[in-house]
Protein backbone atom coordinates (compact mmCIF):
# COMPACT_ATOMS: atom_id res chain seq x y z
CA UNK A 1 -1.44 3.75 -8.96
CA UNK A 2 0.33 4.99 -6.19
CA UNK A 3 -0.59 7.53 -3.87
CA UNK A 4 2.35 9.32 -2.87
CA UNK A 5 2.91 9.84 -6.55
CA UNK A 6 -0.51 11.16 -7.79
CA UNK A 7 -0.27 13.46 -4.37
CA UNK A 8 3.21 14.87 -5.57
CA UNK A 9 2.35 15.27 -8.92
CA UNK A 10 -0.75 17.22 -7.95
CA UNK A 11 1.03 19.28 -5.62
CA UNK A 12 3.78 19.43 -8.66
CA UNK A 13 0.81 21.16 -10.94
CA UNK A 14 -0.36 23.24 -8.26
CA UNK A 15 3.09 24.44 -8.44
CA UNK A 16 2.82 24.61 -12.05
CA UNK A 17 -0.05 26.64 -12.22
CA UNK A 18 0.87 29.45 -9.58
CA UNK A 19 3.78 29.76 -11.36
CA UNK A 20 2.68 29.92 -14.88
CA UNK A 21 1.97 33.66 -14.94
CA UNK A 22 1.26 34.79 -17.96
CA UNK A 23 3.43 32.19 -19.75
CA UNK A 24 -0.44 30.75 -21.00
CA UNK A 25 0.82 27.03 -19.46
CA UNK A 26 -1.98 27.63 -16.40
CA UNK A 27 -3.93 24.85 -18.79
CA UNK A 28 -1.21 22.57 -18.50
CA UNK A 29 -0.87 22.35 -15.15
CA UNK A 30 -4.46 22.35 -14.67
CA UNK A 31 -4.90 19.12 -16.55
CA UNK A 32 -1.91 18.07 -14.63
CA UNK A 33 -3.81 18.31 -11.45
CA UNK A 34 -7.07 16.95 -12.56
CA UNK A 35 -5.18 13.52 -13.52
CA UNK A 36 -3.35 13.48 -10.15
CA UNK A 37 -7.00 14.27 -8.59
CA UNK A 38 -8.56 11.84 -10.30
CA UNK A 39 -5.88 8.95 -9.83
CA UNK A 40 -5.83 9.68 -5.86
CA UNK A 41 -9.67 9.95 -5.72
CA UNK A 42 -9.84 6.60 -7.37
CA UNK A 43 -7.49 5.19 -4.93
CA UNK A 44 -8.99 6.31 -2.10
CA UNK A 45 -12.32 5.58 -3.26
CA UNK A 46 -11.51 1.56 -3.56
CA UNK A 47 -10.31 1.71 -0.11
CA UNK A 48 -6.40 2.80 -0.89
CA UNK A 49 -4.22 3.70 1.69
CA UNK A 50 -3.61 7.25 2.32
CA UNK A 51 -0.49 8.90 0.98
CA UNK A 52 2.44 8.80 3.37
CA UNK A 53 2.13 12.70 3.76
CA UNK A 54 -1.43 12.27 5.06
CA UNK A 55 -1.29 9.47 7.50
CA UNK A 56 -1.23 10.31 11.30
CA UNK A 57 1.89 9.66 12.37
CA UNK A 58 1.13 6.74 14.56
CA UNK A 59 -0.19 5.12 11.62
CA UNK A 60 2.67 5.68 9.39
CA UNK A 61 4.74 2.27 8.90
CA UNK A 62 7.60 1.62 11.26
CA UNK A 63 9.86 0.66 8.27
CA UNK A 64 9.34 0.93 4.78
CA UNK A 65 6.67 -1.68 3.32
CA UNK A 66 6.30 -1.60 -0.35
CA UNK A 67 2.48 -1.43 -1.37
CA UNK A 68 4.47 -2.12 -4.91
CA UNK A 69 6.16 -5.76 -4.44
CA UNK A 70 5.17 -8.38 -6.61
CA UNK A 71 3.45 -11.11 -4.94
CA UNK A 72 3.85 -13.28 -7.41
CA UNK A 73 -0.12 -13.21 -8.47
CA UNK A 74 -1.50 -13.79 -11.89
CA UNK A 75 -2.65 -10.18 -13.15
CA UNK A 76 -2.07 -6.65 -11.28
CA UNK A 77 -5.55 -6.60 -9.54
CA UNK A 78 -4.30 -9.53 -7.36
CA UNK A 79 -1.21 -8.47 -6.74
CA UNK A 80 -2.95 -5.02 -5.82
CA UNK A 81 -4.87 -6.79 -3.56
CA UNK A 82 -2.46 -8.70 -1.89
CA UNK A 83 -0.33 -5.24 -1.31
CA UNK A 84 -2.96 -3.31 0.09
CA UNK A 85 -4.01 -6.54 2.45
CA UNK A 86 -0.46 -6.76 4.35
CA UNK A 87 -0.23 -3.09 4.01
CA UNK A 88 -3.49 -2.93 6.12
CA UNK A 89 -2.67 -5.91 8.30
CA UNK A 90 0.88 -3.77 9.46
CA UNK A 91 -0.50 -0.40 9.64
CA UNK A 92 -3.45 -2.12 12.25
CA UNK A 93 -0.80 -4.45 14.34
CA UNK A 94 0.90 -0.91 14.49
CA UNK A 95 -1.67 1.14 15.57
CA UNK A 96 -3.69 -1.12 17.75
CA UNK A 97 -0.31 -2.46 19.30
CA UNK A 98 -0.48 -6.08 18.51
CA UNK A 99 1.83 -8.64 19.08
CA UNK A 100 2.74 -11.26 17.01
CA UNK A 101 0.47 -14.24 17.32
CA UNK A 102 -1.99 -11.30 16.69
CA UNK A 103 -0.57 -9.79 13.47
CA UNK A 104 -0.12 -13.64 11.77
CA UNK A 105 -4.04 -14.59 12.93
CA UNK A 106 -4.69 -11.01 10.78
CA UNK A 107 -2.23 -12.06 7.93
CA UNK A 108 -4.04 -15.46 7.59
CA UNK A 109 -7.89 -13.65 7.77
CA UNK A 110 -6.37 -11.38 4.95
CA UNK A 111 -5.40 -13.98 3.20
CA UNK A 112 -8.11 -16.48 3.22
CA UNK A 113 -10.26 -13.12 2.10
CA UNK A 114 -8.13 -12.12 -1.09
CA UNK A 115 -8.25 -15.64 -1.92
CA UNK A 116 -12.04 -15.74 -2.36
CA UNK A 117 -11.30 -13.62 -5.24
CA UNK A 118 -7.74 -14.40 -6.47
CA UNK A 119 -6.84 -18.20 -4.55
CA UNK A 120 -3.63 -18.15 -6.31
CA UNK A 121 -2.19 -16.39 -3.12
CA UNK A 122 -2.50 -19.72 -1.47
CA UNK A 123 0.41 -20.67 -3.81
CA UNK A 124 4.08 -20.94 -2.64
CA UNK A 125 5.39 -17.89 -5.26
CA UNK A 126 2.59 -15.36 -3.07
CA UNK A 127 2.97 -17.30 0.12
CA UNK A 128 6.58 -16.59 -0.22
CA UNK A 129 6.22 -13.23 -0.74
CA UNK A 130 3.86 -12.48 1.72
CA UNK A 131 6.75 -14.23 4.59
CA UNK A 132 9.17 -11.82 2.97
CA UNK A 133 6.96 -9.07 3.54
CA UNK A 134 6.04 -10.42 7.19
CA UNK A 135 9.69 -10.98 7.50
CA UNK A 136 10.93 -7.39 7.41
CA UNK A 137 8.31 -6.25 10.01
CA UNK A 138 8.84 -8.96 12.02
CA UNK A 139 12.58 -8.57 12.08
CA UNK A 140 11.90 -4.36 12.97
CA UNK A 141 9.66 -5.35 16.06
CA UNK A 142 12.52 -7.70 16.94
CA UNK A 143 10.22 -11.04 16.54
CA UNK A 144 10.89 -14.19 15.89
CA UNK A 145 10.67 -14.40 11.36
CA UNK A 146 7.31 -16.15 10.77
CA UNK A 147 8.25 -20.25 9.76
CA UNK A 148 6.95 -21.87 6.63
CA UNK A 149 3.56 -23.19 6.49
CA UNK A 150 2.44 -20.59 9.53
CA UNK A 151 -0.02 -19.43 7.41
């Protein structure tokens, strides 16, 4: 699920539903927003990240990291988990300021976490895509790219 979708599409039958008049689609969009609702709530409730459109701007990412990537995990909850782990790591280097040695000591807590649950992210396939990941923030902040086997 992603957030900045279910939040457009509930804005979308907000939209819908102001403008349905008396065309009798009101019902339509109403369902429309329920879904959205519920998707977002859901989200949110299993400790999500906020929609780009709601995150303080100092908390918004410096360049675009995709809470979508494959990671290379065996089913979509670990992959999901693995997303929203470096999403979190970035956002907090960002907002608390941290510097590098800082943000791969985070990386490799995150990791050693979602592996309690899903330890195929200690594999090379989710290792690899976690440096690519690391890599593009890294590369933004004008660091050094993180070396194999760092974490």
């Amino acid at each position: 699920m992603d957030p900045n979708t279910a939040l457009a599409n509930a804005r979308q039958a907000i939209d819908d539903y102001e403008n349905a008049g008396s065309l009798g689609m009101e019902s339509d969009a109403a369902e429309q927003l329920i879904e959205a609702f519920r998707a977002l709530d859901g989200w949110l409730s299993k400790d999500g990240f906020l929609p780009t459109d709601w995150q303080a701007d100092e908390d918004k990412p410096v360049l675009p990291i995709d809470p979508w990537q494959h990671y290379q995990m065996y089913t979509p909850e670990g992959n999901e988990a693995v997303g929203q782990m470096v999403q979190r790591v970035i956002a907090d280097s960002q907002r608390l300021n941290c510097q590098r040695p800082a943000v791969i000591d985070a990386m490799r807590n995150g990791i050693r976490e979602v592996g309690k649950v899903h330890p195929e992210v200690r594999d090379t396939e989710p290792r690899g895509a976690i440096y690519d990941a690391l890599d593009r923030y890294f590369d933004v902040q004008g660091w050094d790219r993180i070396e194999d086997g760092s974490l």
